[in-house]
PDB file of N, CA and C in Angstrom:
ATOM      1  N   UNK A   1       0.842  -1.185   0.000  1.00  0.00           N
ATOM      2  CA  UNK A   1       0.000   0.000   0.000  1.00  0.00           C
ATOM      3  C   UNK A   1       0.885   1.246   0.000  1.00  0.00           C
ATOM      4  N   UNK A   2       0.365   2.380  -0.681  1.00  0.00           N
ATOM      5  CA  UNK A   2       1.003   3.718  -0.366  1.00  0.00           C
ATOM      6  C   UNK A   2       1.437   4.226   1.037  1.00  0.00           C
ATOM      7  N   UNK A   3       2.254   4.633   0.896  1.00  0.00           N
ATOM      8  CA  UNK A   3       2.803   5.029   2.305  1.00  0.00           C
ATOM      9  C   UNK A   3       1.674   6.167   2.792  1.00  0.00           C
ATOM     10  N   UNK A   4       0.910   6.057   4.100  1.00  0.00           N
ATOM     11  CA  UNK A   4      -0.136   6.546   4.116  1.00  0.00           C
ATOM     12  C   UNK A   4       0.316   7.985   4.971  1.00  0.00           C
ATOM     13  N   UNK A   5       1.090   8.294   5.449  1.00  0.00           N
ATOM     14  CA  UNK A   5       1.688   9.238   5.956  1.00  0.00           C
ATOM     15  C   UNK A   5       2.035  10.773   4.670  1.00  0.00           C
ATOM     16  N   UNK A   6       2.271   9.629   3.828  1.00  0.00           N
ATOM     17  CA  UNK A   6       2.822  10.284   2.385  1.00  0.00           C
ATOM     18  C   UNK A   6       1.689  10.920   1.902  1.00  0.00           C
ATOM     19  N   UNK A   7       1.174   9.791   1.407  1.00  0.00           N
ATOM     20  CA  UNK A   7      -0.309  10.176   0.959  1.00  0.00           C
ATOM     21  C   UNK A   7      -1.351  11.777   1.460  1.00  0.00           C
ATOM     22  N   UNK A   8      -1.135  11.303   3.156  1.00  0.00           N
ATOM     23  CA  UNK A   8      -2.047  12.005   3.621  1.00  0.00           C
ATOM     24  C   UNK A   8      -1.239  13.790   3.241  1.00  0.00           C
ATOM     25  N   UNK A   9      -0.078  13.575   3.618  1.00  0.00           N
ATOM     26  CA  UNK A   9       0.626  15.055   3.596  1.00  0.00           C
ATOM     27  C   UNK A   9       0.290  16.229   2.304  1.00  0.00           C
ATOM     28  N   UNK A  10       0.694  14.986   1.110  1.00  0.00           N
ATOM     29  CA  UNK A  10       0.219  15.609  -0.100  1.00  0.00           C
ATOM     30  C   UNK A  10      -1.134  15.447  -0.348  1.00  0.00           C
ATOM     31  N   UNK A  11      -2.136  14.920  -0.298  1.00  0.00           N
ATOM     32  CA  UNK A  11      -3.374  15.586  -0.250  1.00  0.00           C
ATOM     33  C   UNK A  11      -3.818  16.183   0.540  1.00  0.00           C
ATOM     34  N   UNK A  12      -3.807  16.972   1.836  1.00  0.00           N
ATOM     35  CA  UNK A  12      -3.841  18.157   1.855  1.00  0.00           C
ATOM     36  C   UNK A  12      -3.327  18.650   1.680  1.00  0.00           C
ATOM     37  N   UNK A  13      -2.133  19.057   1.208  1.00  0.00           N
ATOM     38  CA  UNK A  13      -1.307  20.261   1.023  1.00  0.00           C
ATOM     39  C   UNK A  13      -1.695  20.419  -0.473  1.00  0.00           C
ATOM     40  N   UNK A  14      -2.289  19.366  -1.006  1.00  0.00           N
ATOM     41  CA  UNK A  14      -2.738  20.020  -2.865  1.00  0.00           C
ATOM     42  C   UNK A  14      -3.624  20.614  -2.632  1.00  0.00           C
ATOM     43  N   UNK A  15      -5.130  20.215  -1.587  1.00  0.00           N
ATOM     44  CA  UNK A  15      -6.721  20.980  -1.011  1.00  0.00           C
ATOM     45  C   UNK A  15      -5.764  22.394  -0.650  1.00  0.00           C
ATOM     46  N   UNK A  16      -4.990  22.515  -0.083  1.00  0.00           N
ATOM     47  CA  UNK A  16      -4.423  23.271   0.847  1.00  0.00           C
ATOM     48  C   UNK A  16      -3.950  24.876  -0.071  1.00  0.00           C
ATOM     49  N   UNK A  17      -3.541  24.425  -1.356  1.00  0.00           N
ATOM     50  CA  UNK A  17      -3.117  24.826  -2.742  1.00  0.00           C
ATOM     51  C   UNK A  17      -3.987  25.315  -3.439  1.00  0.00           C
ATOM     52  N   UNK A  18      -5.755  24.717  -3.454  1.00  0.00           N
ATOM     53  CA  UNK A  18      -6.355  25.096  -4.083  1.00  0.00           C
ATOM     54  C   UNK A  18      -6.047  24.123  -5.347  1.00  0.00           C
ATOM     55  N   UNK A  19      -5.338  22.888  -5.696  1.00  0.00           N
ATOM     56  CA  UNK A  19      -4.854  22.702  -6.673  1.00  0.00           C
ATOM     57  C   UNK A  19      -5.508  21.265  -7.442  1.00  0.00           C
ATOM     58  N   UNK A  20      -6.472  21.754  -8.145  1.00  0.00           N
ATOM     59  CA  UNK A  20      -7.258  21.095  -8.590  1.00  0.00           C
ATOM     60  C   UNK A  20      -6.945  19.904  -9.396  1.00  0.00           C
ATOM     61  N   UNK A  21      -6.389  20.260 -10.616  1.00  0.00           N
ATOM     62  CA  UNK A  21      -5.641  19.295 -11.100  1.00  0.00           C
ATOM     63  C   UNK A  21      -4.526  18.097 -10.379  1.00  0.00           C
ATOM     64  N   UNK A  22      -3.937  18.762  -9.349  1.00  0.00           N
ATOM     65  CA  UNK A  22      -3.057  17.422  -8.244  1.00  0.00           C
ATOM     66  C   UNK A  22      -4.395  17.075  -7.053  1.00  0.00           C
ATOM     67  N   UNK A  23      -5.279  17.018  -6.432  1.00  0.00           N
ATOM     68  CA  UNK A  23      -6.607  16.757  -6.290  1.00  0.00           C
ATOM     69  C   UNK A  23      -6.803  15.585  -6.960  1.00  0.00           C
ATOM     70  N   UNK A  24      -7.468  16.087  -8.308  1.00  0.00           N
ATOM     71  CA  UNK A  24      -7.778  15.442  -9.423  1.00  0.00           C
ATOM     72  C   UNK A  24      -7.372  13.772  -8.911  1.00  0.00           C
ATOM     73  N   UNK A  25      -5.921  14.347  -9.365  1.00  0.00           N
ATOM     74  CA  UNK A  25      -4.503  13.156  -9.596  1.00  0.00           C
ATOM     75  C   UNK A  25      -4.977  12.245  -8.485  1.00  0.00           C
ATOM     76  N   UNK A  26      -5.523  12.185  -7.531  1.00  0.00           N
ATOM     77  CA  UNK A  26      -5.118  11.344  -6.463  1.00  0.00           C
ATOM     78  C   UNK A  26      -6.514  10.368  -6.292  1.00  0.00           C
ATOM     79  N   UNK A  27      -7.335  10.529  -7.290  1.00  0.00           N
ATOM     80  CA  UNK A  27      -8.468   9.699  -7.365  1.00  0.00           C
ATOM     81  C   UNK A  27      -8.598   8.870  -8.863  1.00  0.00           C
ATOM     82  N   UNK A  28      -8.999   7.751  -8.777  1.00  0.00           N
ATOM     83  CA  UNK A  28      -8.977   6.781 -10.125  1.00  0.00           C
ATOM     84  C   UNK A  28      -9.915   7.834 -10.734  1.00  0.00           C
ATOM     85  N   UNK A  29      -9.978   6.958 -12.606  1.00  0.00           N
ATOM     86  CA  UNK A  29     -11.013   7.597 -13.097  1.00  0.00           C
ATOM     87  C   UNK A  29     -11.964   7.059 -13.025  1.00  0.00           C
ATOM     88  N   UNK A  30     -12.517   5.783 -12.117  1.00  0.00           N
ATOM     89  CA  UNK A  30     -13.630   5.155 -11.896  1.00  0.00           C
ATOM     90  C   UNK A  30     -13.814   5.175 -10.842  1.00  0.00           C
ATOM     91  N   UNK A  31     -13.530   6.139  -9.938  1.00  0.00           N
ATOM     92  CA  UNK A  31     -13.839   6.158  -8.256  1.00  0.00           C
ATOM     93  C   UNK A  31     -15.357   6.142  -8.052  1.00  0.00           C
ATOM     94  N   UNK A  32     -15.454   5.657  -6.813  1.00  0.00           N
ATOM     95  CA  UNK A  32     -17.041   5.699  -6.574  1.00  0.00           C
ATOM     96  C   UNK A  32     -16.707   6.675  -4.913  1.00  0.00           C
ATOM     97  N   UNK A  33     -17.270   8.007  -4.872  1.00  0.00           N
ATOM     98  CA  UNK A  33     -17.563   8.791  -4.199  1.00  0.00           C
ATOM     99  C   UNK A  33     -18.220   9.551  -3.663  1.00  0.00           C
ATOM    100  N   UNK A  34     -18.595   8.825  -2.329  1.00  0.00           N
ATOM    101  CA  UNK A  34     -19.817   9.353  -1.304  1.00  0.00           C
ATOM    102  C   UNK A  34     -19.727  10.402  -0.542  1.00  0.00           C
ATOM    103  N   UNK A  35     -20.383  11.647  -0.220  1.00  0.00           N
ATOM    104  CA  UNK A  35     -20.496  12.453   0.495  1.00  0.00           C
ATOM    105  C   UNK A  35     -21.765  12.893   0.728  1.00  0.00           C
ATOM    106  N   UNK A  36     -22.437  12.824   1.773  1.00  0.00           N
ATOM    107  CA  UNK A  36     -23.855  14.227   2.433  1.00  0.00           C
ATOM    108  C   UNK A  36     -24.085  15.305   1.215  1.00  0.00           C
ATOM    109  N   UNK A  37     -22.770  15.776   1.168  1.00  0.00           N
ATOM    110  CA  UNK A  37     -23.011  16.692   0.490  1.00  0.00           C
ATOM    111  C   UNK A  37     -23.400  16.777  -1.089  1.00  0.00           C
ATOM    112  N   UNK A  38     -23.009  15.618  -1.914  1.00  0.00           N
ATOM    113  CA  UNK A  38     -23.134  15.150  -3.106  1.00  0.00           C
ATOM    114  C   UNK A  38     -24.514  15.766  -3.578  1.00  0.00           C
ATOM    115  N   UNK A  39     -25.369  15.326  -2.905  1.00  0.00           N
ATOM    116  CA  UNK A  39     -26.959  15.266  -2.744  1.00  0.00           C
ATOM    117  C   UNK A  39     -27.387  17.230  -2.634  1.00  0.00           C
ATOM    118  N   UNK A  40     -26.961  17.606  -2.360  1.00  0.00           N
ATOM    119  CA  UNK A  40     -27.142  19.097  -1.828  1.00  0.00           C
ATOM    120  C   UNK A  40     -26.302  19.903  -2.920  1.00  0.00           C
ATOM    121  N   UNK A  41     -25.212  19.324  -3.779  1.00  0.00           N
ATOM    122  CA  UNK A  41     -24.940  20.204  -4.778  1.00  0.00           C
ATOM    123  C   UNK A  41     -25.584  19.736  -6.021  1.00  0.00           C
ATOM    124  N   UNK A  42     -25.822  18.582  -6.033  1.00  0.00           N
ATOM    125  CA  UNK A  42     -26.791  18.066  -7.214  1.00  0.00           C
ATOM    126  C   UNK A  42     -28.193  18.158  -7.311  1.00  0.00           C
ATOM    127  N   UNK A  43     -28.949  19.117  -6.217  1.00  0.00           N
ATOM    128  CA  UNK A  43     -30.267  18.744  -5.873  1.00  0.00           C
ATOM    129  C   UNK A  43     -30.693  17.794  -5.615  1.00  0.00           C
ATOM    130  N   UNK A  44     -30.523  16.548  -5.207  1.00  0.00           N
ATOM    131  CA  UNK A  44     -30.993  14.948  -5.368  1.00  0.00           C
ATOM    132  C   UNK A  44     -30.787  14.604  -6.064  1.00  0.00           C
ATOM    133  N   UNK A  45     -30.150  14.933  -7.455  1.00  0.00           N
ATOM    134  CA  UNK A  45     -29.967  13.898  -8.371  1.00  0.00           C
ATOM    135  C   UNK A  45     -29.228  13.051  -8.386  1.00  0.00           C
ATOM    136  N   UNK A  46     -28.036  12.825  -7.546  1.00  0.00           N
ATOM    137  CA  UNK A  46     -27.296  12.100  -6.949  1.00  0.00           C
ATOM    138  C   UNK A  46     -26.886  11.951  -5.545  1.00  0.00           C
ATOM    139  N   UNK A  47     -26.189  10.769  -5.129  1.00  0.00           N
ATOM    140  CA  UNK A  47     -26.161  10.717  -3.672  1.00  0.00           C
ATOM    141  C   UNK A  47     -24.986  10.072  -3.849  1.00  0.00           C
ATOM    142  N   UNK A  48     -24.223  10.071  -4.835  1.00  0.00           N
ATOM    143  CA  UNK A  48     -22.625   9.716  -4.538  1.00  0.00           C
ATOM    144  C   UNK A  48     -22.345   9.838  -6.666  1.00  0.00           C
ATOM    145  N   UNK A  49     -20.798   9.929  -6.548  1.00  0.00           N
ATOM    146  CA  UNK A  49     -20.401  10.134  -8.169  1.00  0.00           C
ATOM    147  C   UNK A  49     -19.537   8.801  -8.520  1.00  0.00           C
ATOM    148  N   UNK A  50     -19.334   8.701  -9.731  1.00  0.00           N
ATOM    149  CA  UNK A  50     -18.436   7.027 -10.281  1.00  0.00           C
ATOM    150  C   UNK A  50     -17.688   7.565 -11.362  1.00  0.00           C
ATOM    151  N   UNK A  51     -16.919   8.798 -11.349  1.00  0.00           N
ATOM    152  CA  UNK A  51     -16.261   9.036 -12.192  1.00  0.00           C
ATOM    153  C   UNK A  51     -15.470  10.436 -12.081  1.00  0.00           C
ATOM    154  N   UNK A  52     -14.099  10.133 -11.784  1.00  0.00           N
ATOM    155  CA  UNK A  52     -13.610  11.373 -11.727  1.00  0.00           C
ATOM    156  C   UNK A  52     -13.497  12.355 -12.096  1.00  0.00           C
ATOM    157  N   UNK A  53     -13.970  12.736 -13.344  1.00  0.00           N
ATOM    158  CA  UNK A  53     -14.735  13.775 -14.156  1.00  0.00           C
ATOM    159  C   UNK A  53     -15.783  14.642 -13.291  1.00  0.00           C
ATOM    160  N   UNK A  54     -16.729  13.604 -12.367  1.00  0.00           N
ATOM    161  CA  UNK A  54     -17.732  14.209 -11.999  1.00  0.00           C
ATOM    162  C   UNK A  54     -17.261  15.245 -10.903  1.00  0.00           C
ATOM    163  N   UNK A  55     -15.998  14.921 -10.326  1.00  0.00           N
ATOM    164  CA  UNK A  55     -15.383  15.416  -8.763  1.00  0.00           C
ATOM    165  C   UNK A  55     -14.770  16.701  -9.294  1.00  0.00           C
ATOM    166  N   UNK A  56     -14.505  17.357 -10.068  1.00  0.00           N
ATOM    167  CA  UNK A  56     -14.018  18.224 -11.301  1.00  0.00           C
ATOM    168  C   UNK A  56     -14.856  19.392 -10.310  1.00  0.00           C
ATOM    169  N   UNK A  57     -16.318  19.704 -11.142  1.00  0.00           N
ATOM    170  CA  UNK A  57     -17.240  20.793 -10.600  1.00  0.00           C
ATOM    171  C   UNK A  57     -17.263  20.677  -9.299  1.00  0.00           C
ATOM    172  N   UNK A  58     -17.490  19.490  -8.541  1.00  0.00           N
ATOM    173  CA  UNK A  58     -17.964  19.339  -7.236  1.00  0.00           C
ATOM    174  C   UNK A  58     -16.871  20.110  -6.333  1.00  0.00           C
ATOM    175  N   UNK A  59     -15.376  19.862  -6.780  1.00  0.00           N
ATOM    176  CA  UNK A  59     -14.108  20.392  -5.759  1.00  0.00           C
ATOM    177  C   UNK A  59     -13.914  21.914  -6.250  1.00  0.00           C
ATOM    178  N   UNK A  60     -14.372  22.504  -7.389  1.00  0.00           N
ATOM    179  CA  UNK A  60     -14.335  23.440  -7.980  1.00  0.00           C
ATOM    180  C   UNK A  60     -14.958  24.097  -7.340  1.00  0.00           C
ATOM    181  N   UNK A  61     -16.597  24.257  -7.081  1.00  0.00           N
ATOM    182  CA  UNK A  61     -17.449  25.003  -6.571  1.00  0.00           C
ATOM    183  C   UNK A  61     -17.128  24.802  -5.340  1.00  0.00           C
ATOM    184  N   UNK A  62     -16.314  24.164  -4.520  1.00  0.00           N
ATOM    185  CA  UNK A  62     -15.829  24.500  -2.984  1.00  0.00           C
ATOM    186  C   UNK A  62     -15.286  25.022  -2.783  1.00  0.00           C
ATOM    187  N   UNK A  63     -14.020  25.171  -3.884  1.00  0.00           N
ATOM    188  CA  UNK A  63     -13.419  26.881  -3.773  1.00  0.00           C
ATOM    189  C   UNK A  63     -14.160  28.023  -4.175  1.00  0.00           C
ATOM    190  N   UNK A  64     -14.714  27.948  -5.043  1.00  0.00           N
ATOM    191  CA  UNK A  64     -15.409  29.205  -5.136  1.00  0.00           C
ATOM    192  C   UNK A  64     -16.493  29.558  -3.691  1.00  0.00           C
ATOM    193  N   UNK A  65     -17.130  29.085  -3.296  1.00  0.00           N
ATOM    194  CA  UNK A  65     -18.046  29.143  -2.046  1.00  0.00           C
ATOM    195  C   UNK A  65     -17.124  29.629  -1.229  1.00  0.00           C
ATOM    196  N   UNK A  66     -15.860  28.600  -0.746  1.00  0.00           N
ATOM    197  CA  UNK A  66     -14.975  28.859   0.233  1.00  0.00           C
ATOM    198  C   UNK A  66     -13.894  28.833  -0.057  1.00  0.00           C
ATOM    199  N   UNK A  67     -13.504  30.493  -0.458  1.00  0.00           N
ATOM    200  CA  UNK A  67     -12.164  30.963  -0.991  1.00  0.00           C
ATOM    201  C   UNK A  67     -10.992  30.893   0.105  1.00  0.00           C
ATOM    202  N   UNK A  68     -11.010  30.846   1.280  1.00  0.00           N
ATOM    203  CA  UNK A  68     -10.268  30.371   1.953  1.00  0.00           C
ATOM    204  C   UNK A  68     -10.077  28.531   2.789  1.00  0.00           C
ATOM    205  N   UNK A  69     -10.777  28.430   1.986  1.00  0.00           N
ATOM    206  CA  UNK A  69     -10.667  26.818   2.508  1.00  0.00           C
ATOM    207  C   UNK A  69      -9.146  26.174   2.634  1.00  0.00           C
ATOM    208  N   UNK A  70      -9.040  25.070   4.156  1.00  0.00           N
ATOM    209  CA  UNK A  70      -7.832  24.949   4.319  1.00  0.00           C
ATOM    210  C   UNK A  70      -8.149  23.622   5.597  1.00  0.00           C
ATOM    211  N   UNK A  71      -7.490  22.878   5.378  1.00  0.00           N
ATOM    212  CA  UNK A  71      -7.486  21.507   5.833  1.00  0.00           C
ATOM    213  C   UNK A  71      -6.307  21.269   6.478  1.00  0.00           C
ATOM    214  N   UNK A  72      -6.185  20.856   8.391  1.00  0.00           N
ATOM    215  CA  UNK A  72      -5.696  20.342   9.140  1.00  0.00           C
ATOM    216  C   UNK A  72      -6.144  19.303   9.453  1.00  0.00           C
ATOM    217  N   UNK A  73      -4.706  18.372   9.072  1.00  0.00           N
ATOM    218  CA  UNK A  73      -4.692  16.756   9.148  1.00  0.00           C
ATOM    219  C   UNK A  73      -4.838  16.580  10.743  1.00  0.00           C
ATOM    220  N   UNK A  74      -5.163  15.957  10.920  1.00  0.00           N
ATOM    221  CA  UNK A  74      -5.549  15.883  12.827  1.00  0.00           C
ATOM    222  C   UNK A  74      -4.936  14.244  12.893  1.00  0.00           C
ATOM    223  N   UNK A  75      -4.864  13.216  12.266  1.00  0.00           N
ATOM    224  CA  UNK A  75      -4.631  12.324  12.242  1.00  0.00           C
ATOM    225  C   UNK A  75      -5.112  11.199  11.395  1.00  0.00           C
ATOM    226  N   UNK A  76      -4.748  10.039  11.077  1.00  0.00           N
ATOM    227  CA  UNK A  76      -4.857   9.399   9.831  1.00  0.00           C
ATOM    228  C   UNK A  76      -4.797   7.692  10.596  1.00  0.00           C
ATOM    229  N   UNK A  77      -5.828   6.818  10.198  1.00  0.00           N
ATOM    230  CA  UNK A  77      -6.101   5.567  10.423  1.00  0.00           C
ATOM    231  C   UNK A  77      -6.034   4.758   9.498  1.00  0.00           C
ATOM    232  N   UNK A  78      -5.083   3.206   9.712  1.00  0.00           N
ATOM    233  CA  UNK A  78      -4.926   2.638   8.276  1.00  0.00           C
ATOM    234  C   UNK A  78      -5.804   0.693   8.748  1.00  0.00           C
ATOM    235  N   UNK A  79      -5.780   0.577   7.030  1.00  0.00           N
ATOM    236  CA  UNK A  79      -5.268  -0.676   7.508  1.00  0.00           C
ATOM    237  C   UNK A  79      -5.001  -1.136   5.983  1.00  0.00           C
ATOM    238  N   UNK A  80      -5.023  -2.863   5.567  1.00  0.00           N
ATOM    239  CA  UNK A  80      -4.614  -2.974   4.387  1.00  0.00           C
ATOM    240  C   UNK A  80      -5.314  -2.906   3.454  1.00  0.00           C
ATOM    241  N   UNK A  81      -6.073  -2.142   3.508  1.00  0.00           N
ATOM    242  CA  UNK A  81      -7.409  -1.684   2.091  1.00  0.00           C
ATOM    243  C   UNK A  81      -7.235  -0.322   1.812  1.00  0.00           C
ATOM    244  N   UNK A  82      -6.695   0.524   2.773  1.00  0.00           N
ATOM    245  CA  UNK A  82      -6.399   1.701   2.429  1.00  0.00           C
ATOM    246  C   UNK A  82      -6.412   2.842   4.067  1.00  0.00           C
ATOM    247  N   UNK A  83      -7.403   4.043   3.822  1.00  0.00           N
ATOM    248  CA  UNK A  83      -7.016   4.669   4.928  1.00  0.00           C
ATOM    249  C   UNK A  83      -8.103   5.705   5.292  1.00  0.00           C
ATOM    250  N   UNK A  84      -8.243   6.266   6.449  1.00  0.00           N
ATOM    251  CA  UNK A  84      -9.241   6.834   6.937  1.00  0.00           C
ATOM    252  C   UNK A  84      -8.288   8.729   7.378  1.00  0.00           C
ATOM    253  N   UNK A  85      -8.532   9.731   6.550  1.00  0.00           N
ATOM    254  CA  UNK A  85      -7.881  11.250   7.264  1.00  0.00           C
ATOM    255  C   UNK A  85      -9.323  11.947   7.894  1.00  0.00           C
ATOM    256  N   UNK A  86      -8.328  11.993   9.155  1.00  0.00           N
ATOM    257  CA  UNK A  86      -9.216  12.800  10.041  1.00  0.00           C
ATOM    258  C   UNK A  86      -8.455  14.211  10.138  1.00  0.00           C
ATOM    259  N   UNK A  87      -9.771  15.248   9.911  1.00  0.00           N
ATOM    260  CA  UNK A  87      -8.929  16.665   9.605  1.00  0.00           C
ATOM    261  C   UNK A  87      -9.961  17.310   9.961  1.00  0.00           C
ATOM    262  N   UNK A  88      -9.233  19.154  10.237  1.00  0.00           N
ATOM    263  CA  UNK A  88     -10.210  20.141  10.180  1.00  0.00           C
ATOM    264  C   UNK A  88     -10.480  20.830   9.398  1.00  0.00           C
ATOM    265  N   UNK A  89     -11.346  21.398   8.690  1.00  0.00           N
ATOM    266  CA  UNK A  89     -11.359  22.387   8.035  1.00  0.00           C
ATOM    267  C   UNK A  89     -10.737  23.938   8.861  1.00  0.00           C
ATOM    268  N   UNK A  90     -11.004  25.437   8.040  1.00  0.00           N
ATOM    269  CA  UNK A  90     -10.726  26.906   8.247  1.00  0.00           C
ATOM    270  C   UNK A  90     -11.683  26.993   9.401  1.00  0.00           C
ATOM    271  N   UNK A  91     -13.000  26.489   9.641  1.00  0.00           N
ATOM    272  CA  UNK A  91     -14.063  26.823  10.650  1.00  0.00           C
ATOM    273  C   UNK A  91     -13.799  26.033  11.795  1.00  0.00           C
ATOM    274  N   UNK A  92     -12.935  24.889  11.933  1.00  0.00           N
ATOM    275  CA  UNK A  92     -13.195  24.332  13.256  1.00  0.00           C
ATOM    276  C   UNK A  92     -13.849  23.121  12.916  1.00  0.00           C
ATOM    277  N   UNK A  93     -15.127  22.551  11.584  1.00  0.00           N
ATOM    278  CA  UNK A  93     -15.477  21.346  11.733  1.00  0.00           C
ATOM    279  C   UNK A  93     -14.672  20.179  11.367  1.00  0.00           C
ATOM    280  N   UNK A  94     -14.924  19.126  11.557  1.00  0.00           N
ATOM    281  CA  UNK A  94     -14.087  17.678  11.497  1.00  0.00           C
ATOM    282  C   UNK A  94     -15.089  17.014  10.698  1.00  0.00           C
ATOM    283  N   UNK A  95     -13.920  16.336   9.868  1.00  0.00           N
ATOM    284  CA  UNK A  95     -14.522  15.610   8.314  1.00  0.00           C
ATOM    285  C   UNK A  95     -13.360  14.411   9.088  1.00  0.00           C
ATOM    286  N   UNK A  96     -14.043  12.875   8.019  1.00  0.00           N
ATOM    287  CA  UNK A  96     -13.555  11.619   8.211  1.00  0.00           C
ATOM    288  C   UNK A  96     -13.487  11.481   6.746  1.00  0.00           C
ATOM    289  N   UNK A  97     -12.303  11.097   5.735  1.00  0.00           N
ATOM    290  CA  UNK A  97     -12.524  10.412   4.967  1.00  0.00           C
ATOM    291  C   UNK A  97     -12.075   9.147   4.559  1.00  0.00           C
ATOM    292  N   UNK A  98     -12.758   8.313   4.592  1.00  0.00           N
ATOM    293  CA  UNK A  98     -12.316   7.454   4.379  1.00  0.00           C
ATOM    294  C   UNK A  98     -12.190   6.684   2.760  1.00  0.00           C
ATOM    295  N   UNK A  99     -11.094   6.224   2.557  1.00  0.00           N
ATOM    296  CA  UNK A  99     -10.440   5.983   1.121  1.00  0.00           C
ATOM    297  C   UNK A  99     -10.024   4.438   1.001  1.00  0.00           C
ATOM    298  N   UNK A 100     -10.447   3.799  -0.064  1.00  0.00           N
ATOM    299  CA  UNK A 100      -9.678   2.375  -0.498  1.00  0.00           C
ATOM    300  C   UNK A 100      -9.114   3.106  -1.448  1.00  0.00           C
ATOM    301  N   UNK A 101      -7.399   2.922  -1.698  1.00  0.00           N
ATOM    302  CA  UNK A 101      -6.461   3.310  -2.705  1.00  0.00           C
ATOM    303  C   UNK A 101      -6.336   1.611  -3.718  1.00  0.00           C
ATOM    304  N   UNK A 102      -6.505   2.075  -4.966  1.00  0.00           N
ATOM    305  CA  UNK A 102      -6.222   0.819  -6.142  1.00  0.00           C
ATOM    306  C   UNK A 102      -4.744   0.598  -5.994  1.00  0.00           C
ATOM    307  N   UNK A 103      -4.311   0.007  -7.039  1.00  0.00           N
ATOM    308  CA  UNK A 103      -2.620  -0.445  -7.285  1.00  0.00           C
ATOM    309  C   UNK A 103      -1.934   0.306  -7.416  1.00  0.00           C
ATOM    310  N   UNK A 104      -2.213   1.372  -7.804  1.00  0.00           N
ATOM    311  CA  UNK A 104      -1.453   2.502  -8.421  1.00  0.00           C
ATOM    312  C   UNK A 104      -1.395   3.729  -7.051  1.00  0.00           C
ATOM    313  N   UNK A 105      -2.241   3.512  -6.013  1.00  0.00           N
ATOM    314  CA  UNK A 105      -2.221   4.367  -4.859  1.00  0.00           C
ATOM    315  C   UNK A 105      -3.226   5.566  -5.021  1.00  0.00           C
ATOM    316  N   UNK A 106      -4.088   5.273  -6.053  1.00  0.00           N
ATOM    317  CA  UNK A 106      -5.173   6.272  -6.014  1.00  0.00           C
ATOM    318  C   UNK A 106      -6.653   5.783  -5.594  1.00  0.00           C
ATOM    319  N   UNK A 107      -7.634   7.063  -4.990  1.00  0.00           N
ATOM    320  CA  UNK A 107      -8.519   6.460  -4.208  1.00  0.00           C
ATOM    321  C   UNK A 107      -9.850   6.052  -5.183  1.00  0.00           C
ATOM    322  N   UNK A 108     -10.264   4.857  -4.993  1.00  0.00           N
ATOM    323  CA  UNK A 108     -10.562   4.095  -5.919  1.00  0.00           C
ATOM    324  C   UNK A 108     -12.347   4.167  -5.190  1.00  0.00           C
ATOM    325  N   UNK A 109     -12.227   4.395  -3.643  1.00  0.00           N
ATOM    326  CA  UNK A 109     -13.873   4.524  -3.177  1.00  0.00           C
ATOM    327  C   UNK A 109     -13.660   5.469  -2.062  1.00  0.00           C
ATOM    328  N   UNK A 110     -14.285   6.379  -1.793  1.00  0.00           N
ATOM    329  CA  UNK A 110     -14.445   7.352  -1.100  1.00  0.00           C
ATOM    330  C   UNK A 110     -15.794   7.500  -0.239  1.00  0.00           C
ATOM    331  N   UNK A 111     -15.865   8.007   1.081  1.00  0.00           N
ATOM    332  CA  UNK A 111     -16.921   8.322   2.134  1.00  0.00           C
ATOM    333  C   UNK A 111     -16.350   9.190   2.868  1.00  0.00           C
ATOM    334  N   UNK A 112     -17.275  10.518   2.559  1.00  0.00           N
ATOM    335  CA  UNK A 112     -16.906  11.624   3.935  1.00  0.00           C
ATOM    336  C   UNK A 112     -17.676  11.824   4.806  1.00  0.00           C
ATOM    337  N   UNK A 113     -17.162  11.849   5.840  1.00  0.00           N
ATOM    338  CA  UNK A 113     -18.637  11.627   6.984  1.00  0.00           C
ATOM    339  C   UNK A 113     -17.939  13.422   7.726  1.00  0.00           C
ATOM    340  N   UNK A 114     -19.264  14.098   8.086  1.00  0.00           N
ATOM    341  CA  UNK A 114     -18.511  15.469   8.806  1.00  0.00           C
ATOM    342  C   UNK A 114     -19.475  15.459  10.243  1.00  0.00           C
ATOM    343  N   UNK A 115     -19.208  16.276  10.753  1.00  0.00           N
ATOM    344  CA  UNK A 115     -19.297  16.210  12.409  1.00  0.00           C
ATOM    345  C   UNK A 115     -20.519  17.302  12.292  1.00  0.00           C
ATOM    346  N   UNK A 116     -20.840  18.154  11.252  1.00  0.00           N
ATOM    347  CA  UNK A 116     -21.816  19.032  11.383  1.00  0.00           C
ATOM    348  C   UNK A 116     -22.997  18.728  10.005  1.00  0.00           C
TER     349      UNK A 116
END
């Protein structure tokens, strides 16, 4: 597995960047990705995405909403399927995400669970 220490550093510090395209990079192009929020930027039309294309607008319009957005790693849980970052956002709330990384070390299924 990817060195998950590694992993975790550079994805936030790309969120951290604003840097969409290295973002991008760190998810397959067939990821399947769940979030609360999915549902609330799509109106209901979805409740999770299966294609990294789709994560494009979705990470896009989070900078625009929240031009200062900025992510503290608080700590990171593994095991051999992949890995769980626990972090804060600029406001103080706490997000869980949890990630299975494919062969190549990109996240292949995604779930963010947030505290608010």
């Amino acid at each position: 597995m990817t060195d998950p220490a590694l992993f975790a550093a550079t994805w936030i510090a790309d969120w951290n960047a604003h840097d969409l395209e290295k973002i991008l990079s760190h998810y397959a192009e067939d990821v399947v990705f769940h979030s609360p929020k999915v549902a609330i930027r799509t109106k209901g039309e979805k409740t999770h995405f299966t294609r990294r294309e789709e994560l494009r607008p979705y990470f896009s319009f989070a900078f625009q909403i929240r031009p200062h957005l900025h992510f503290s790693l608080l700590t990171i849980c593994q095991d051999r399927q992949g890995l769980a970052l626990i972090y804060q956002d600029e406001t103080g709330a706490t997000a869980t995400e949890l990630m299975e990384l494919n062969e190549q070390g990109q996240v292949a299924f995604a779930r963010v669970l947030y505290d608010r």
